[in-house]
N, C-alpha and C. Protein backbone atom coordinates (compact mmCIF):
# COMPACT_ATOMS: atom_id res chain seq x y z
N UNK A 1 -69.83 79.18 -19.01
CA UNK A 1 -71.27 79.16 -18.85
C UNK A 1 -71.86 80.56 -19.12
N UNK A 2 -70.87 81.31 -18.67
CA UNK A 2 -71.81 82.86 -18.83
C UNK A 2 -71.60 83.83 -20.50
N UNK A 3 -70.67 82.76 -21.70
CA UNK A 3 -70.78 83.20 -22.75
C UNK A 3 -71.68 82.28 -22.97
N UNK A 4 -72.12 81.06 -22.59
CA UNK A 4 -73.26 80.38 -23.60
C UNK A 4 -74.45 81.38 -23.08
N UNK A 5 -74.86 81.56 -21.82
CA UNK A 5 -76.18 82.44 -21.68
C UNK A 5 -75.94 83.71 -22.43
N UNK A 6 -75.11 84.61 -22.21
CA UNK A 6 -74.63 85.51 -23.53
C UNK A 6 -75.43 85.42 -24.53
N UNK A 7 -74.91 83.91 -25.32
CA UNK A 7 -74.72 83.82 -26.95
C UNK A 7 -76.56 83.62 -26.71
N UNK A 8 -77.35 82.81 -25.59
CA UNK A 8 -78.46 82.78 -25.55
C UNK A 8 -79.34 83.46 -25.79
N UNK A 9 -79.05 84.46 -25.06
CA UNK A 9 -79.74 85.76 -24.74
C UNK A 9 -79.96 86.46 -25.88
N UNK A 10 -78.70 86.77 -26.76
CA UNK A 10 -78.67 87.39 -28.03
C UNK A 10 -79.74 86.73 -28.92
N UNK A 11 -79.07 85.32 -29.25
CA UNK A 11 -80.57 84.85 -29.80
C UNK A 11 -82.00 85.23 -29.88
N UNK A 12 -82.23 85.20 -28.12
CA UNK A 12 -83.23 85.45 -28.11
C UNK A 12 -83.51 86.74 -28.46
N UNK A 13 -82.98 87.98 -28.45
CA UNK A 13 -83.27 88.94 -28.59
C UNK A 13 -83.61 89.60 -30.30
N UNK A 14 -82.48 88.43 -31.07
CA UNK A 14 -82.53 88.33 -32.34
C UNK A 14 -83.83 88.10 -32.46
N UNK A 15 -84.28 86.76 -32.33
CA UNK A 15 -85.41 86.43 -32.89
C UNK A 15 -86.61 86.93 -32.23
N UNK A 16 -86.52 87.74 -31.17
CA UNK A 16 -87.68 88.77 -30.79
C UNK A 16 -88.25 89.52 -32.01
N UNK A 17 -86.49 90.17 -32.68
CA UNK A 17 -87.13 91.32 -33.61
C UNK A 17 -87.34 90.96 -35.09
N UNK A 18 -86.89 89.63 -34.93
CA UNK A 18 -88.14 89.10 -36.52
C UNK A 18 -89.24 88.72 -36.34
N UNK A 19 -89.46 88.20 -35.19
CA UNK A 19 -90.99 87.50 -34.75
C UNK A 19 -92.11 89.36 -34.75
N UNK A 20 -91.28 90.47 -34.66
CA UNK A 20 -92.50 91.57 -34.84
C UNK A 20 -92.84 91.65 -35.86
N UNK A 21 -92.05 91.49 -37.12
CA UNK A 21 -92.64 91.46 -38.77
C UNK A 21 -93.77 90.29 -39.27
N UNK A 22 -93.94 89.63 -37.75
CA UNK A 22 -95.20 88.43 -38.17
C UNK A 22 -96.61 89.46 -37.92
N UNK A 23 -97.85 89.27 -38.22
CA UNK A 23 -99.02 89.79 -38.08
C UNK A 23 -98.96 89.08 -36.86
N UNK A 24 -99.55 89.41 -36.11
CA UNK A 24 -99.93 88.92 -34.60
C UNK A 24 -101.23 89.15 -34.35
N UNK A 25 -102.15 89.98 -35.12
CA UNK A 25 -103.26 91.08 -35.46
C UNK A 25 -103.88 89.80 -36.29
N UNK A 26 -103.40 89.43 -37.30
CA UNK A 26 -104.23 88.72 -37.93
C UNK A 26 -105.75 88.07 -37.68
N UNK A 27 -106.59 87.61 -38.14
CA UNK A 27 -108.09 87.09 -38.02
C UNK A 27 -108.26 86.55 -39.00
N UNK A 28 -109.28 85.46 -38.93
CA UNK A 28 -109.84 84.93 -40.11
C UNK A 28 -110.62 85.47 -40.66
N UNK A 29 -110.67 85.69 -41.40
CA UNK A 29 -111.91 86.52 -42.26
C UNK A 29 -112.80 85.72 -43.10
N UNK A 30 -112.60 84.49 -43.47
CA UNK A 30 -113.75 83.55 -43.92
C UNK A 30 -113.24 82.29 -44.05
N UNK A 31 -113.89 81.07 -43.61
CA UNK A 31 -113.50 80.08 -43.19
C UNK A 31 -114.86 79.01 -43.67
N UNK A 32 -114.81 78.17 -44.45
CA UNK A 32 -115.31 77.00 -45.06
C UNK A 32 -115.05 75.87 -44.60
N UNK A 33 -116.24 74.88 -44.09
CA UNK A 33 -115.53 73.57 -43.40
C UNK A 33 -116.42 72.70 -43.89
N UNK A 34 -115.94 72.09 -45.00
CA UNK A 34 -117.48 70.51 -45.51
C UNK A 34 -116.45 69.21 -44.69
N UNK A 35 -116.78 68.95 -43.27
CA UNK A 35 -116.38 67.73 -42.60
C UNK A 35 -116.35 65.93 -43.52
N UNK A 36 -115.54 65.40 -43.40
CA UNK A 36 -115.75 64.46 -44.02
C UNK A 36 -117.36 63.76 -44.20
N UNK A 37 -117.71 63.48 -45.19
CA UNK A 37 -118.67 62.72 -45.69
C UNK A 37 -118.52 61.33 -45.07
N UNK A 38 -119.65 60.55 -45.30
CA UNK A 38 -119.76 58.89 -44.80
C UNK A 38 -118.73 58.21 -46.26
N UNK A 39 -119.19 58.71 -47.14
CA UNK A 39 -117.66 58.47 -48.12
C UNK A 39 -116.02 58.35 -48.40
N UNK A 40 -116.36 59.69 -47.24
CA UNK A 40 -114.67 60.17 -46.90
C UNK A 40 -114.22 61.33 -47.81
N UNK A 41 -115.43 62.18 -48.06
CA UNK A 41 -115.27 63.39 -49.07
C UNK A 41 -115.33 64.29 -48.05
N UNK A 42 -114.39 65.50 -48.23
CA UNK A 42 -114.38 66.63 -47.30
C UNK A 42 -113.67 67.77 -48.30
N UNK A 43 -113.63 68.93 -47.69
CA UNK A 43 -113.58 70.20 -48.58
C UNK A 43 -112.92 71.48 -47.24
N UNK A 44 -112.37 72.00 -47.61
CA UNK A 44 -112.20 73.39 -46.55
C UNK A 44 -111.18 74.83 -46.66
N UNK A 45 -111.52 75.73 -46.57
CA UNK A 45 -110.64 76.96 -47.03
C UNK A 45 -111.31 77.39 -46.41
N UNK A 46 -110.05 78.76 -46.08
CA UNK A 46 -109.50 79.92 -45.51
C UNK A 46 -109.00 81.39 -45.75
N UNK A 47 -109.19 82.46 -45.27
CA UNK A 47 -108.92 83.33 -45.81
C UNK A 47 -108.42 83.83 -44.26
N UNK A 48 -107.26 84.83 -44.07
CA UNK A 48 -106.97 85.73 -43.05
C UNK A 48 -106.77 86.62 -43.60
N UNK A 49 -106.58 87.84 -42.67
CA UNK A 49 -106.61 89.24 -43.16
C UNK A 49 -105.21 89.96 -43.22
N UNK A 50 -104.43 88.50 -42.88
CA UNK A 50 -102.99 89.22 -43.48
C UNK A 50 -102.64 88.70 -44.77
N UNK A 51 -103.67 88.54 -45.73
CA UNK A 51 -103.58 88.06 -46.82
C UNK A 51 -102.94 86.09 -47.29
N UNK A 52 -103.09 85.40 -45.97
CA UNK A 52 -102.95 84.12 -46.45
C UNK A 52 -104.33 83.59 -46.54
N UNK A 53 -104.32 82.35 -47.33
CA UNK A 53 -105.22 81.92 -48.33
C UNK A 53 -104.95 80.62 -48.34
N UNK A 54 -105.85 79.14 -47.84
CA UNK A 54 -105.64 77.82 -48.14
C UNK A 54 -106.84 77.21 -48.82
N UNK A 55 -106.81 76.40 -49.43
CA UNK A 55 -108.03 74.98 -49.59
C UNK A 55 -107.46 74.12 -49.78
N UNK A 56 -108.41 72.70 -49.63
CA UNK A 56 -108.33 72.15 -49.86
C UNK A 56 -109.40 70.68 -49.77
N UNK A 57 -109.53 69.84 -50.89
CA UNK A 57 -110.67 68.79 -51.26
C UNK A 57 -109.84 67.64 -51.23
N UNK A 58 -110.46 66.54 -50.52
CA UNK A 58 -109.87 65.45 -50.81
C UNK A 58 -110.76 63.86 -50.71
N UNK A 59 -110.60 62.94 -51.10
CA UNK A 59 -111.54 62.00 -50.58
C UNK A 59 -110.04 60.56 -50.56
N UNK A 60 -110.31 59.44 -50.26
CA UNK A 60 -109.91 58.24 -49.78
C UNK A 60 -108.73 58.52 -51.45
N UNK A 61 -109.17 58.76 -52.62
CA UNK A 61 -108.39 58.59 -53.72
C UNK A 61 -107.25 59.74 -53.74
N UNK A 62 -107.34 60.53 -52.89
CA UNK A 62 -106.59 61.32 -52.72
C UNK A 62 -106.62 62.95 -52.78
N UNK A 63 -106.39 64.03 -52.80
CA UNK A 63 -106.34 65.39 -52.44
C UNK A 63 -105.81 66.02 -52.99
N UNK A 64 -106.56 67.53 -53.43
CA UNK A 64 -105.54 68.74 -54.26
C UNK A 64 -106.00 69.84 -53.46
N UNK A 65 -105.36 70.68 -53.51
CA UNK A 65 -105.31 71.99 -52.42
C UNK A 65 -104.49 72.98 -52.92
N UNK A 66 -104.38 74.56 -52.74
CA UNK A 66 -103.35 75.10 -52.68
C UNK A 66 -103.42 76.32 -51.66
N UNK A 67 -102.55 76.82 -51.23
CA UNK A 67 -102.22 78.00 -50.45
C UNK A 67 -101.48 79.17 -50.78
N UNK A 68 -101.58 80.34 -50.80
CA UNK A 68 -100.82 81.74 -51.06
C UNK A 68 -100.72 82.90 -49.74
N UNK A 69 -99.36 83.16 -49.56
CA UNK A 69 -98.97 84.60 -48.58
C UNK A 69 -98.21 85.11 -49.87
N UNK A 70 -97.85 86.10 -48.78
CA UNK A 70 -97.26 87.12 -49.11
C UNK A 70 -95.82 86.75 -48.18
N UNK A 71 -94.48 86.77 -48.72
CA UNK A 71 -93.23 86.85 -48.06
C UNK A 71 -93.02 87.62 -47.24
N UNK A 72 -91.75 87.42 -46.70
CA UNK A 72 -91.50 88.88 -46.24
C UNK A 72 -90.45 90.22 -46.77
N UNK A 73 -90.44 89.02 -48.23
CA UNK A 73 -89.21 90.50 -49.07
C UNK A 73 -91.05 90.96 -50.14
N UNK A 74 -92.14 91.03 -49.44
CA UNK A 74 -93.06 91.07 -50.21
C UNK A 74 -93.46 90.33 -51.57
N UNK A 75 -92.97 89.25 -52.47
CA UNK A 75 -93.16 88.37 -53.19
C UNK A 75 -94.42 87.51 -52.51
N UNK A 76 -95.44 87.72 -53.85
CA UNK A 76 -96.37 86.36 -53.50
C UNK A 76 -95.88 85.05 -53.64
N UNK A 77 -96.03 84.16 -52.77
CA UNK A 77 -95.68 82.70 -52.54
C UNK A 77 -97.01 81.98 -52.98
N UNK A 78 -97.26 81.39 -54.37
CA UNK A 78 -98.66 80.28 -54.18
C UNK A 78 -97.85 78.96 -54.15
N UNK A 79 -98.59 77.86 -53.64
CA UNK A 79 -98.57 76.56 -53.91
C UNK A 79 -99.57 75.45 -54.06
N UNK A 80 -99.90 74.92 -55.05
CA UNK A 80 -101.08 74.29 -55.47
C UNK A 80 -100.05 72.74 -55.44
N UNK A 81 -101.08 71.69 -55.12
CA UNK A 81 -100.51 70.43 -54.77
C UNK A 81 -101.70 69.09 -55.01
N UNK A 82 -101.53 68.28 -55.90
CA UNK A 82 -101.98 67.00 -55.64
C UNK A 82 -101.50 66.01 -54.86
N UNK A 83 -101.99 65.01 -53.95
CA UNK A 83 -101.63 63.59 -53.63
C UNK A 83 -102.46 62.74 -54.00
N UNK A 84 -102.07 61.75 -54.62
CA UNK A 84 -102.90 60.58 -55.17
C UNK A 84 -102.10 59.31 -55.07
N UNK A 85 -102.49 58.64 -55.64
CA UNK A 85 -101.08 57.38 -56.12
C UNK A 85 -100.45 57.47 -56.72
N UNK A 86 -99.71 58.85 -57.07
CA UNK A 86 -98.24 58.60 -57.52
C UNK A 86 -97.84 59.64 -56.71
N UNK A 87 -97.95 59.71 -55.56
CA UNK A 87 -97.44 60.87 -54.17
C UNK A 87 -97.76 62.22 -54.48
N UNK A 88 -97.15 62.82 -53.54
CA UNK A 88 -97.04 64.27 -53.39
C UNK A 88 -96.84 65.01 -54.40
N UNK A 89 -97.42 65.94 -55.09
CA UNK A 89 -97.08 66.26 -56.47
C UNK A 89 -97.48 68.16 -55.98
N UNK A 90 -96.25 68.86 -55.61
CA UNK A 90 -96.37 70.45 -55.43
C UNK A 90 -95.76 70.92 -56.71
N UNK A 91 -96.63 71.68 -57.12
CA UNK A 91 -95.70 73.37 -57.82
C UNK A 91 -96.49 74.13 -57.58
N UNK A 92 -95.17 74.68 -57.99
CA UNK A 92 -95.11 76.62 -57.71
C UNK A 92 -93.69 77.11 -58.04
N UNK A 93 -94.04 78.43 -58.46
CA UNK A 93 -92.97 79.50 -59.12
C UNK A 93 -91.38 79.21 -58.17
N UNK A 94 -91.65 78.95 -56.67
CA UNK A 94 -90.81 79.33 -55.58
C UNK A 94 -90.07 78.06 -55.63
N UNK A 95 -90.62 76.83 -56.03
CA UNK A 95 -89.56 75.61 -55.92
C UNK A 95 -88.51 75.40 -56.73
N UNK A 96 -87.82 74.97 -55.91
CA UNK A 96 -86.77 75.18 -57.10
C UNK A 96 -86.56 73.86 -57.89
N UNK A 97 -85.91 73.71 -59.23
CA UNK A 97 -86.06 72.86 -60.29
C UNK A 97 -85.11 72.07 -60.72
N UNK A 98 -84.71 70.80 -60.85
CA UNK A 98 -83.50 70.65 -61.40
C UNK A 98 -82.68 71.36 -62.59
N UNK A 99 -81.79 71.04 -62.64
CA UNK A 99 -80.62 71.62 -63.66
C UNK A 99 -80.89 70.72 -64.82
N UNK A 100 -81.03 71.54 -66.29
CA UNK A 100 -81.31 70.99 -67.29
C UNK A 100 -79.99 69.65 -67.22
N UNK A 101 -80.14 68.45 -68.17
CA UNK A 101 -79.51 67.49 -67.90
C UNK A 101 -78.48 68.22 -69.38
N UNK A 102 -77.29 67.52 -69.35
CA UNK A 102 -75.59 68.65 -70.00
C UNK A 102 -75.98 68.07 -71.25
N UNK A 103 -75.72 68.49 -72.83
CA UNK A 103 -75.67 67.68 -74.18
C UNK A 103 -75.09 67.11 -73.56
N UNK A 104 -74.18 66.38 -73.30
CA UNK A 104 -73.45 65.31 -73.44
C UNK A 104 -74.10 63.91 -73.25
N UNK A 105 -74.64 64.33 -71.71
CA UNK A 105 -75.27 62.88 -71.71
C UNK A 105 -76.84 62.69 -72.45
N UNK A 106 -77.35 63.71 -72.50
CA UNK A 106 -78.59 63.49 -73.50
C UNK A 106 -78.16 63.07 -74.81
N UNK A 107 -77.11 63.16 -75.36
CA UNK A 107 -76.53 62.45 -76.41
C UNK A 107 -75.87 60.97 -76.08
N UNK A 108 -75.42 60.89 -74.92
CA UNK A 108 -75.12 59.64 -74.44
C UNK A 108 -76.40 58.57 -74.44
N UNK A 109 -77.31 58.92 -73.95
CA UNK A 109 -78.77 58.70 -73.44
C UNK A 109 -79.13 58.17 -74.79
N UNK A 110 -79.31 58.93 -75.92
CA UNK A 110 -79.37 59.32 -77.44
C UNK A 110 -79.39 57.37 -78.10
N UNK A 111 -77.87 57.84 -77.80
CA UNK A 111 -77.23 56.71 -77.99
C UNK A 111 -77.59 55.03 -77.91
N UNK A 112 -77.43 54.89 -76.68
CA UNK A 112 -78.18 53.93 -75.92
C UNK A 112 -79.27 53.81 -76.27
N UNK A 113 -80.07 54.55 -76.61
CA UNK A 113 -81.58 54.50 -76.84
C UNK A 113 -81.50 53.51 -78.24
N UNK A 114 -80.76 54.01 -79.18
CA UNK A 114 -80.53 53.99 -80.57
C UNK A 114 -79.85 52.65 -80.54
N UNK A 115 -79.16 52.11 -79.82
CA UNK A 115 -78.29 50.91 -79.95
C UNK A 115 -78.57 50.14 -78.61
N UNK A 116 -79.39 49.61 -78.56
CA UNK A 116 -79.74 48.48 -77.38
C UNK A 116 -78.49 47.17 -77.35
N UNK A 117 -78.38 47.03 -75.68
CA UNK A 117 -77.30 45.68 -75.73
C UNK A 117 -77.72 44.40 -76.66
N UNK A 118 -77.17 43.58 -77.15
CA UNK A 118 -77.65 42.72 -77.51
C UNK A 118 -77.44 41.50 -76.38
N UNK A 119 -78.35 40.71 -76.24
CA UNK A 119 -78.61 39.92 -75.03
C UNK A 119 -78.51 38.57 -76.23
């Protein structure tokens, strides 16, 4: 029992000293709010003064928005995003991407394309 409070403690002490590299200081510095409409149209962005940044517009058909900080290896982070009816749709520089697909099977693919089963 007294290495799990130990291993606890450490934790906590760990994550004391990353939680100081957060702004704690921070404020909003300008803030936009168009409340939903009788339509269901609404609008709203943000600015704080530790340099994060949101909006976002949306109505019943669906919503685009994006947001930008700053990391903490200092790299800007943006992310701009639609939802509509064909879902969630994010990019940005930071996501990561699939792996190009190998020649092989794009020639396999090729293939198939070129020679349909016969039914």
């Amino acid at each position: 029992m007294f290495k799990l409070s130990l291993c606890l403690l450490a934790a906590l002490m760990l994550s004391n000293v990353y939680a100081d590299n957060i702004n704690k200081d921070a404020v909003i510095t300008r803030e936009e709010v168009d409340s939903a409409d009788p339509d269901g149209n609404y609008r709203y962005a943000y600015e704080t003064s530790n340099g994060i940044q949101a909006q976002e517009a949306g109505n019943p058909n669906g919503i685009s928005g994006s947001s930008s900080y700053i990391s903490p290896e200092g790299i800007p982070i943006t992310l701009t995003y639609v939802a509509d009816e064909n879902g969630f749709q994010p990019q940005g520089a930071h996501l990561p991407t699939a792996p190009p697909i190998p020649e092989a099977i794009l020639r396999a693919l090729e293939y198939i394309a070129a020679h349909p089963p016969r039914s």
